[in-house]
N, C-alpha and C. Protein backbone atom coordinates (compact mmCIF):
# COMPACT_ATOMS: atom_id res chain seq x y z
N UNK A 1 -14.99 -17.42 33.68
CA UNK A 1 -16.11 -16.61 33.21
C UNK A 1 -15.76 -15.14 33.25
N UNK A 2 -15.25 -14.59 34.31
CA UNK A 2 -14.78 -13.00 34.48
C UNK A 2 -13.70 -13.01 33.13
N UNK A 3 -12.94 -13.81 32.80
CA UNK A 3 -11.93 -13.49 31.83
C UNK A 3 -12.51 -13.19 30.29
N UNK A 4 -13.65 -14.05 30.31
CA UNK A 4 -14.81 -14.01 28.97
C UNK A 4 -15.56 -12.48 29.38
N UNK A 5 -15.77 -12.34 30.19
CA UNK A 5 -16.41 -10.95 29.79
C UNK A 5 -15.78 -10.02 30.00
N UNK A 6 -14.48 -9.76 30.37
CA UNK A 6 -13.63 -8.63 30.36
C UNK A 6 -13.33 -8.46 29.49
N UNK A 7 -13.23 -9.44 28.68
CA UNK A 7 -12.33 -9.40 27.01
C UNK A 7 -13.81 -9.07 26.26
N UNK A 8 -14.65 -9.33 26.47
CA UNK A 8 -16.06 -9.09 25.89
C UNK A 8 -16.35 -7.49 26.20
N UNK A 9 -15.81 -6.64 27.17
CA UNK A 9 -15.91 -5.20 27.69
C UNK A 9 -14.89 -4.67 26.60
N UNK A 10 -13.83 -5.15 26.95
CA UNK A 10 -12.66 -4.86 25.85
C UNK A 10 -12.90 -4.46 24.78
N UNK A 11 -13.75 -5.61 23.71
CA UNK A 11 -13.89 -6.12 22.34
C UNK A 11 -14.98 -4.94 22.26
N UNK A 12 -16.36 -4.81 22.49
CA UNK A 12 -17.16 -3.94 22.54
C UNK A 12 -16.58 -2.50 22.82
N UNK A 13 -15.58 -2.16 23.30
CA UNK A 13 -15.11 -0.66 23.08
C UNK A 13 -14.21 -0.60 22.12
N UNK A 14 -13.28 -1.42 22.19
CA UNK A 14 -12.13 -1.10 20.56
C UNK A 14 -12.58 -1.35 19.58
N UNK A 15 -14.00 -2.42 19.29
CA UNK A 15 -14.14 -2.92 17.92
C UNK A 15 -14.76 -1.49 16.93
N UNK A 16 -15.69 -0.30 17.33
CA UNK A 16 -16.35 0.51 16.41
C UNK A 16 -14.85 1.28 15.81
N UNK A 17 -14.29 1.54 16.96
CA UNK A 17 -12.86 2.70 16.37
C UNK A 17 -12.10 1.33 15.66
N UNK A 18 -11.63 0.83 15.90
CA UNK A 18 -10.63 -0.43 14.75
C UNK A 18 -11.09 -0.32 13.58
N UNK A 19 -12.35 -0.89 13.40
CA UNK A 19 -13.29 -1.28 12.26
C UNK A 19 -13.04 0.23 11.38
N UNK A 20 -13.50 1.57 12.03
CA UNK A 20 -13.04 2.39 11.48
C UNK A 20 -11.83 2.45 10.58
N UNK A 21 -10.76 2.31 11.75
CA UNK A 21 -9.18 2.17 11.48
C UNK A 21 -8.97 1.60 10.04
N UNK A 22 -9.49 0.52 10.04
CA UNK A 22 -8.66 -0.80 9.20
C UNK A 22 -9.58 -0.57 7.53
N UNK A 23 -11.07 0.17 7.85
CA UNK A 23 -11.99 -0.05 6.71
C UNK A 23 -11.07 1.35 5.73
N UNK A 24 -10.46 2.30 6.64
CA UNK A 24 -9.48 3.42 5.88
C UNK A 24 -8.18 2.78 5.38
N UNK A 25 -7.91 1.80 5.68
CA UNK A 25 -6.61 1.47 5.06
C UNK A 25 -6.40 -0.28 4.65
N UNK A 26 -7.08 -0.76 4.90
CA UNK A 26 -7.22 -2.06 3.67
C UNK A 26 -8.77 -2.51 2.85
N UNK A 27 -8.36 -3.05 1.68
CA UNK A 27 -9.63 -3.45 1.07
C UNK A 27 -10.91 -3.74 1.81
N UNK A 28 -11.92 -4.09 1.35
CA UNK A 28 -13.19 -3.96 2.47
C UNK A 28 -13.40 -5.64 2.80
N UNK A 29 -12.93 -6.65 1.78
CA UNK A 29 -13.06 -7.74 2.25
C UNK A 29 -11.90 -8.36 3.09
N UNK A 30 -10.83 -7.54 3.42
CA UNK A 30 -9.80 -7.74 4.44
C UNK A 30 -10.48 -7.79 5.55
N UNK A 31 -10.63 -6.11 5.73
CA UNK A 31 -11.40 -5.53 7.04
C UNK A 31 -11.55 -6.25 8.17
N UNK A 32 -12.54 -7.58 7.88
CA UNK A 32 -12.73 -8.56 9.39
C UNK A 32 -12.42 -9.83 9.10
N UNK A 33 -11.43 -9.91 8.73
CA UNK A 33 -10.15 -11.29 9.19
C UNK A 33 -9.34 -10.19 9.40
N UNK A 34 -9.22 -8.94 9.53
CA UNK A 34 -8.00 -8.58 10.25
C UNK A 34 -8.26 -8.25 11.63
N UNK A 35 -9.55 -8.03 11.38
CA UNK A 35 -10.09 -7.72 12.93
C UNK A 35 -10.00 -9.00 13.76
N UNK A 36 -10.81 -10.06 12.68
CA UNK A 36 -10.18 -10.90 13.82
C UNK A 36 -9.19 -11.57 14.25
N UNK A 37 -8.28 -11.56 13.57
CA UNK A 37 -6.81 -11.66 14.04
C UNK A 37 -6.33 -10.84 15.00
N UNK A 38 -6.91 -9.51 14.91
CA UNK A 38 -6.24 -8.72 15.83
C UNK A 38 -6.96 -8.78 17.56
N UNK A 39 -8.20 -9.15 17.44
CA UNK A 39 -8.60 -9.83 18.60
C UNK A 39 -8.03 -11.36 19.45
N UNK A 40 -7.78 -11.89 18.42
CA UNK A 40 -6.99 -12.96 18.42
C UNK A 40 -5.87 -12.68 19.18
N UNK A 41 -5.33 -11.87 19.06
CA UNK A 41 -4.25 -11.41 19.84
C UNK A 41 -4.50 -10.46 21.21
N UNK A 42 -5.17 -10.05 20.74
CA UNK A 42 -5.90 -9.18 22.05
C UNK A 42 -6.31 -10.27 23.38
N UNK A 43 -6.95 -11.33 22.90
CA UNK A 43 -7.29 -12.58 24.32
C UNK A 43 -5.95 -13.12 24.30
N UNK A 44 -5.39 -13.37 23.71
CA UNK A 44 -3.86 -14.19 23.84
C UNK A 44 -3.36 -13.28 25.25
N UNK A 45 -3.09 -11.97 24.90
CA UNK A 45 -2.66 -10.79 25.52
C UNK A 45 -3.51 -10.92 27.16
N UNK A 46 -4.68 -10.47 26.86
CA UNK A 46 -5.00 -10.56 28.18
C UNK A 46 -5.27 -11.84 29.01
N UNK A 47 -5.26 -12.94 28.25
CA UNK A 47 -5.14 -14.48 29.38
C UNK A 47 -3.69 -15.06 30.02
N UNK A 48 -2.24 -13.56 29.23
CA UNK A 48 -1.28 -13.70 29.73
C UNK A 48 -1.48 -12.65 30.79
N UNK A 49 -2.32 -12.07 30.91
CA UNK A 49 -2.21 -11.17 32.36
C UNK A 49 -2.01 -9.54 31.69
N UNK A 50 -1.91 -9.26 30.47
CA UNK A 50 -1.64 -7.68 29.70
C UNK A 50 -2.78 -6.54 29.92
N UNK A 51 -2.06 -5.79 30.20
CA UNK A 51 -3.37 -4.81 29.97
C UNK A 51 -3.41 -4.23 28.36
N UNK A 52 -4.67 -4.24 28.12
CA UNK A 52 -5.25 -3.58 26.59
C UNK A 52 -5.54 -1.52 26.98
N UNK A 53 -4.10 -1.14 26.17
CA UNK A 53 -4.27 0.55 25.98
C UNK A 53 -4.95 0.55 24.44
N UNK A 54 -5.43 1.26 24.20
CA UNK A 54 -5.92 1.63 23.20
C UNK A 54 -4.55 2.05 22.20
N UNK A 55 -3.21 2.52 22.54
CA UNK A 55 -1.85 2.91 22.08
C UNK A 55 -1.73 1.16 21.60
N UNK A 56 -1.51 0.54 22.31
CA UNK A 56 -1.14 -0.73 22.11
C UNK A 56 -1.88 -1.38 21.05
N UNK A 57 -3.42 -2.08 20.95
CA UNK A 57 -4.03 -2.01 20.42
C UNK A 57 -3.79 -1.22 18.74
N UNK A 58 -3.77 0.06 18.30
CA UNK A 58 -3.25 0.12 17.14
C UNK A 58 -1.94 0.04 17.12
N UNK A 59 -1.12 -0.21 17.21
CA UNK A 59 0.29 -1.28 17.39
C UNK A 59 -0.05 -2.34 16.51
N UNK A 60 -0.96 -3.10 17.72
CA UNK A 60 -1.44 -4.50 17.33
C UNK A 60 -1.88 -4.27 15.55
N UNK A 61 -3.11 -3.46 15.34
CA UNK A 61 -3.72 -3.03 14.37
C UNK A 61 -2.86 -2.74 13.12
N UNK A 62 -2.13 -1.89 12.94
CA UNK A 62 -0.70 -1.94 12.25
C UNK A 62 -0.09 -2.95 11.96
N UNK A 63 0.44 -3.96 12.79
CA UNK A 63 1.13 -5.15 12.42
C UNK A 63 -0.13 -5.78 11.29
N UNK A 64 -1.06 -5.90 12.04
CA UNK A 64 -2.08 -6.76 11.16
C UNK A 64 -1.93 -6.00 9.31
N UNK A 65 -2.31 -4.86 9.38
CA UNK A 65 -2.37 -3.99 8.52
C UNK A 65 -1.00 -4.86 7.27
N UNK A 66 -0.01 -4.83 8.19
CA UNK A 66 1.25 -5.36 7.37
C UNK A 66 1.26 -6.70 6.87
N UNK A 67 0.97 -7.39 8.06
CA UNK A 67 0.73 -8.86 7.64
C UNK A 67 -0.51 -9.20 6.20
N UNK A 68 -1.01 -8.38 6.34
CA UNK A 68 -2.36 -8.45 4.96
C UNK A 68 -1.94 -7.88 3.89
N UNK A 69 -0.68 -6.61 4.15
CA UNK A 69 -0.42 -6.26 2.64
C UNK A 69 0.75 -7.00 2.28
N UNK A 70 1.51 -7.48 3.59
CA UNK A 70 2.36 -9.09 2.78
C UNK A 70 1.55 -10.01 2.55
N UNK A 71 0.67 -10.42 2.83
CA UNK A 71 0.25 -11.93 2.36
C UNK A 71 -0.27 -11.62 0.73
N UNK A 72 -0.80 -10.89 0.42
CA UNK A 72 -1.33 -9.93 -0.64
C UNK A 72 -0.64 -10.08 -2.10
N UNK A 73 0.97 -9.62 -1.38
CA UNK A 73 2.01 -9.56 -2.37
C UNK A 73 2.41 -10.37 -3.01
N UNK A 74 2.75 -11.26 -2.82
CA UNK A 74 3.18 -12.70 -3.85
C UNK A 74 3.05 -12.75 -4.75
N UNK A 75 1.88 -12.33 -5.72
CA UNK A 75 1.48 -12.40 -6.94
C UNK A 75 1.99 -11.35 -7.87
N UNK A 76 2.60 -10.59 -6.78
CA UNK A 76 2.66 -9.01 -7.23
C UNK A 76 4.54 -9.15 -7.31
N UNK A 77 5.29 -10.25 -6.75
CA UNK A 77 6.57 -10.14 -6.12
C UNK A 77 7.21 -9.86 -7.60
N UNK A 78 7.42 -10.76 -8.57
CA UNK A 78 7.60 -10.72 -9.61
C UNK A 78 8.09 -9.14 -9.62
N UNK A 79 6.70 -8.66 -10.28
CA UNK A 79 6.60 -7.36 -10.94
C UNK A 79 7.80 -6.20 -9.63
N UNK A 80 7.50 -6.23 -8.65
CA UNK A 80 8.23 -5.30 -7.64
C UNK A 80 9.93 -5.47 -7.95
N UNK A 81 10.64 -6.67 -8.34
CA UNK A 81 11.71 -6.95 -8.44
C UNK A 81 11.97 -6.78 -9.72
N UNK A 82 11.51 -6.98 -11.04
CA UNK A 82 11.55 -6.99 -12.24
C UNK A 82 11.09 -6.12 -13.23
N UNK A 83 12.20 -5.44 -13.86
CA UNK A 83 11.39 -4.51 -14.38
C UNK A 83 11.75 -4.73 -15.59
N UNK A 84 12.32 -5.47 -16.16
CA UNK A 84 13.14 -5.50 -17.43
C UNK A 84 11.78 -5.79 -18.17
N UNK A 85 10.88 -6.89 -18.23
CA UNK A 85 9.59 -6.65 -19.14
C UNK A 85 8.98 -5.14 -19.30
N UNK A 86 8.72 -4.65 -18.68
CA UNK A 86 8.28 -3.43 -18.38
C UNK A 86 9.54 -1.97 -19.10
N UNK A 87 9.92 -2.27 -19.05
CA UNK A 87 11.46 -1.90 -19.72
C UNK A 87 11.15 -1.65 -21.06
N UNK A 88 11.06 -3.22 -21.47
CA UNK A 88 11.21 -3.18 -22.82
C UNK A 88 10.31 -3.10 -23.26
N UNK A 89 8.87 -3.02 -22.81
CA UNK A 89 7.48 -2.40 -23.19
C UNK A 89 7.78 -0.75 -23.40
N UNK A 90 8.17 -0.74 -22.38
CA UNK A 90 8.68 1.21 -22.59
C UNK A 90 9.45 1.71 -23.52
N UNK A 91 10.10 0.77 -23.68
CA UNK A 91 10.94 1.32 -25.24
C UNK A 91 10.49 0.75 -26.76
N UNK A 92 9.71 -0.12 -26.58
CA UNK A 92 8.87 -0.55 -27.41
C UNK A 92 7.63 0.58 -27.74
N UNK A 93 7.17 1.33 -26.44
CA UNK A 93 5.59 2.21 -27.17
C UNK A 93 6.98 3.65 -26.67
N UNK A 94 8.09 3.77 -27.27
CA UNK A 94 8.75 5.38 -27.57
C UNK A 94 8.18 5.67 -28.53
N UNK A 95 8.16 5.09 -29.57
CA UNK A 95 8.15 5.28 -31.11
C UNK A 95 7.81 7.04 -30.91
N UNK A 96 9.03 7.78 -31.08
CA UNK A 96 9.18 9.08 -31.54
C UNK A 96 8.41 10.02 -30.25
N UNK A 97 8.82 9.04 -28.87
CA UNK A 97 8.09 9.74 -27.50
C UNK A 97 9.37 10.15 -26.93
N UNK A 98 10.66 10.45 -27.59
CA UNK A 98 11.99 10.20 -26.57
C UNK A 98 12.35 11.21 -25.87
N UNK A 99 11.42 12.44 -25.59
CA UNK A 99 11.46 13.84 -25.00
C UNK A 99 10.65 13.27 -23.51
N UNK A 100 9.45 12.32 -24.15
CA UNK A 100 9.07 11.66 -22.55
C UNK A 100 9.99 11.01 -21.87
N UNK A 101 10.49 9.84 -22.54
CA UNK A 101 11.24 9.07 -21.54
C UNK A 101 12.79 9.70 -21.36
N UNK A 102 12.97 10.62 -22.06
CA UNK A 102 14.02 11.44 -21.51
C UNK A 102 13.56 12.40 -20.06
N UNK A 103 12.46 12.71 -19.98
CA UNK A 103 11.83 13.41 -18.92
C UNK A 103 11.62 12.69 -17.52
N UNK A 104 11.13 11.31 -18.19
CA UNK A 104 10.82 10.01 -17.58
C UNK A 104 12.11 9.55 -16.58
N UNK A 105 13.04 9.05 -17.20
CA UNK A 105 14.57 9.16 -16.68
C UNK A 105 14.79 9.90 -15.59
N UNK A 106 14.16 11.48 -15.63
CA UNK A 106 15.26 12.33 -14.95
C UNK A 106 13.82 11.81 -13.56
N UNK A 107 12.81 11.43 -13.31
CA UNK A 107 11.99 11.13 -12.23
C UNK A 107 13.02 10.67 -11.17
N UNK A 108 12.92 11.02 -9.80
CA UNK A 108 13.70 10.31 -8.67
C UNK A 108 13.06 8.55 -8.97
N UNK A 109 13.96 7.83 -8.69
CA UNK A 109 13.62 6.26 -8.87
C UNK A 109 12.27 5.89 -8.30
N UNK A 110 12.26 6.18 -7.08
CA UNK A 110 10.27 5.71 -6.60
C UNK A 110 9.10 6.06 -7.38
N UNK A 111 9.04 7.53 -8.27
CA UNK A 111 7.99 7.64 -8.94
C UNK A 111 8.56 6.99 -10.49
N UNK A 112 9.07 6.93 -10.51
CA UNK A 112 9.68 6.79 -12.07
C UNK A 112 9.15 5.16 -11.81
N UNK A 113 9.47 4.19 -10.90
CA UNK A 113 9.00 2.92 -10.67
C UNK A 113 7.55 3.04 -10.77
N UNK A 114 6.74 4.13 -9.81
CA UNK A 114 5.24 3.67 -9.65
C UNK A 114 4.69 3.93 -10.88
N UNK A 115 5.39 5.08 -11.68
CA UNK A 115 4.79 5.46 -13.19
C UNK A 115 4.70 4.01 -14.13
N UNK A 116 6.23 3.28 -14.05
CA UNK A 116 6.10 2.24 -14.59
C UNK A 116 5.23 1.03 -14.07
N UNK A 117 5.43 0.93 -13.13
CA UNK A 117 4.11 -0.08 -12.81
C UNK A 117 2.89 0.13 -13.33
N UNK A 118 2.57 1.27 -12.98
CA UNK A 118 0.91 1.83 -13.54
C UNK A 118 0.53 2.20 -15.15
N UNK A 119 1.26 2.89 -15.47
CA UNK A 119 1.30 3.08 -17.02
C UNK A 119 1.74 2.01 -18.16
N UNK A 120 2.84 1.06 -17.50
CA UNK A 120 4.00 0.23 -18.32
C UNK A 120 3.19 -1.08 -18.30
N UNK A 121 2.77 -1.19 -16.62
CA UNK A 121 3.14 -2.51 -16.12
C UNK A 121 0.92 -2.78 -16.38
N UNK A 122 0.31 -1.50 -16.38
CA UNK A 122 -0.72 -1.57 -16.01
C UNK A 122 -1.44 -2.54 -14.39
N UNK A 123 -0.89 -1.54 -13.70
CA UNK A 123 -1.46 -2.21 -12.33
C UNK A 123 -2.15 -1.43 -12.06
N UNK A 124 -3.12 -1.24 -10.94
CA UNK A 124 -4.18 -0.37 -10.21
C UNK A 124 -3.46 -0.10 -8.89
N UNK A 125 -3.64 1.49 -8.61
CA UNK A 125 -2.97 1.88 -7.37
C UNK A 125 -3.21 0.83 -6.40
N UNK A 126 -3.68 0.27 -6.50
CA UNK A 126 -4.22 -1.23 -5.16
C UNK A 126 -2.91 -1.90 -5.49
N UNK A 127 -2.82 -2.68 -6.31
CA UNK A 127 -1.89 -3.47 -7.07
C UNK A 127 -0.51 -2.74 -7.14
N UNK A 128 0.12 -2.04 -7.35
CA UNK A 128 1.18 -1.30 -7.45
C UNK A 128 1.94 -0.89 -6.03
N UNK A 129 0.78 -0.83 -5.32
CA UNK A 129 1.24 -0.21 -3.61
C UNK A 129 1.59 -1.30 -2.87
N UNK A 130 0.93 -2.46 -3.29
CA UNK A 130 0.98 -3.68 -2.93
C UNK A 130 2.64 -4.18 -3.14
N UNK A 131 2.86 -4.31 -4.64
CA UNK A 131 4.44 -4.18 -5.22
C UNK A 131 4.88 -3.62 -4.42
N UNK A 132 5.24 -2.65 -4.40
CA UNK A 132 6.23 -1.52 -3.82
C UNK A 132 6.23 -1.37 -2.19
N UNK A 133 5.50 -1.83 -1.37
CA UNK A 133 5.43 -1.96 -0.06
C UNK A 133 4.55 -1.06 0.31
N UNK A 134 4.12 0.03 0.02
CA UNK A 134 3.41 1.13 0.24
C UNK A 134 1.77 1.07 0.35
N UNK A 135 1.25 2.62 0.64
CA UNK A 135 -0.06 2.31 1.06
C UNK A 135 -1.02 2.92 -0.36
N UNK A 136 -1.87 2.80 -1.07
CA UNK A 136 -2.56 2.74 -2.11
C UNK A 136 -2.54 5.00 -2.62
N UNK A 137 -2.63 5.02 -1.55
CA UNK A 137 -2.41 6.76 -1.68
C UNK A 137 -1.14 7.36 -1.66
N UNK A 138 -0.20 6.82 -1.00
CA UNK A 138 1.14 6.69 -1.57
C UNK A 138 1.32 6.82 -2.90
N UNK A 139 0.25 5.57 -3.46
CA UNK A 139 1.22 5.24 -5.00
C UNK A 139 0.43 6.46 -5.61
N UNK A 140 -0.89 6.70 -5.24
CA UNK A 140 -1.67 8.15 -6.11
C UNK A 140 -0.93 9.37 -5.73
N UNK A 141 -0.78 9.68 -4.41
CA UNK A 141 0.36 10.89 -4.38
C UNK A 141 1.67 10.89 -5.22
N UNK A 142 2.38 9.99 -5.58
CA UNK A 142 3.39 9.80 -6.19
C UNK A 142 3.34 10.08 -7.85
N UNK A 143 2.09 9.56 -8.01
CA UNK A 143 1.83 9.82 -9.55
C UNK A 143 1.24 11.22 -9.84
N UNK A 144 0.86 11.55 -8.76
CA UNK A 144 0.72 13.06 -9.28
C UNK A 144 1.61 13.86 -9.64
N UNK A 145 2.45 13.73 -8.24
CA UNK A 145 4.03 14.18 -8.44
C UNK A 145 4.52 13.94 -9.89
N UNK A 146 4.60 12.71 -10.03
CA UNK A 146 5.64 12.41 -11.32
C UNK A 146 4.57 13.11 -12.33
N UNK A 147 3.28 13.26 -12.40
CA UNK A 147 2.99 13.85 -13.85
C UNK A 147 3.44 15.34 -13.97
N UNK A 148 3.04 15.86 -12.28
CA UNK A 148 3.17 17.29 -12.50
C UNK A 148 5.05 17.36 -12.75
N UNK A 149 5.80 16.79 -12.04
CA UNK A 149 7.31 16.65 -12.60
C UNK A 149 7.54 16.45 -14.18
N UNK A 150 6.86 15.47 -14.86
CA UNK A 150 6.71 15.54 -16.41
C UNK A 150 6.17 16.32 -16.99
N UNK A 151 5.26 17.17 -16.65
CA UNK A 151 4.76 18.30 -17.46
C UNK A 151 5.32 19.45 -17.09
N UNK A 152 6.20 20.08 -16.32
CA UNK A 152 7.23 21.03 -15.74
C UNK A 152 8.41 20.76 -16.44
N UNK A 153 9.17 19.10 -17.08
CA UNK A 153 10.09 18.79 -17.41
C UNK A 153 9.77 19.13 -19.04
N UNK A 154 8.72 18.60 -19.73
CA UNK A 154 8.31 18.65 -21.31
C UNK A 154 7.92 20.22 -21.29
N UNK A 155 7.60 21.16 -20.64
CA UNK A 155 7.25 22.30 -21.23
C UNK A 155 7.84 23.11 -21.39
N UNK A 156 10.00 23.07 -20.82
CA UNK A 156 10.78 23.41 -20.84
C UNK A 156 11.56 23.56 -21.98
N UNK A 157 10.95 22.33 -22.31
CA UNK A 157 11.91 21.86 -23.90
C UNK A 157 11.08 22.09 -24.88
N UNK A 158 12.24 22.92 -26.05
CA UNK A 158 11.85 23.88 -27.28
C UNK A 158 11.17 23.05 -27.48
N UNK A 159 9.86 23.29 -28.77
CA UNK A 159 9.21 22.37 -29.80
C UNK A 159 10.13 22.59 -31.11
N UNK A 160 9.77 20.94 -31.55
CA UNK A 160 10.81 20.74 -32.42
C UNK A 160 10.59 21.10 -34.03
């Protein structure tokens, strides 16, 4: 009985800050199957005798975080490894764009990928971050980059 309500003292102080945690960085219907997995581990932990730090705890929280944006991916694996469809979509809509994808090219490989996913491949920063291993603002910081990199790269070059 003391072991049920210590973990019940536990659960009642980490759960408002977690819930926080996890509702900022995975979808909203993740949210609590990750929570409860991560409690899940939390009684595992303390019926081996562990103490619960709050350091530890998002540890725990993190792994979970990972385990949900792998389980996620599968559908997405394809597209992360393959780009040759996407490829040849891109050279298919040039038709007389070849100052872009000459611009496009010179992108460091990570944005030049998330551009293609999102623009080529049409995925949603959800979907794309998912691909690429990354976190959904990742893939939006990245695309900013690469536009403001493409419009710094095209405004260089004479008009023709």
């Amino acid at each position: 009985m003391e072991e049920s309500s210590e973990f019940e003292q536990v659960y009642q102080r980490l759960l408002p800050r977690a819930r926080r945690y996890l509702t900022c960085r995975l979808p909203p219907d993740a949210v609590d199957d990750c929570l409860a997995e991560a409690f899940v581990v939390v009684w595992q932990h303390m019926r081996r005798g562990g103490w619960v730090s709050p350091a530890w705890f998002r540890q725990v929280l993190r792994n979970k975080i990972g385990d949900n944006y792998r389980r996620r991916r599968p559908h997405l694996v394809g597209l992360a490894t393959d780009v040759e469809p996407l490829m040849a979509s891109r050279e298919a809509a040039s038709n007389g764009h070849e100052e872009l994808l000459a611009a496009l090219d010179g992108l460091p490989a990570v944005m030049r990928r998330t551009v293609e996913l999102t623009y080529w491949g049409g995925l949603t920063s959800d979907e794309a971050a998912g691909a690429l291993g990354v976190s959904p603002e990742a893939v939006r910081q990245r695309l900013v980059r690469a536009r403001c990199a493409l419009r710094s790269a095209l405004s260089r070059k004479p008009p023709i």
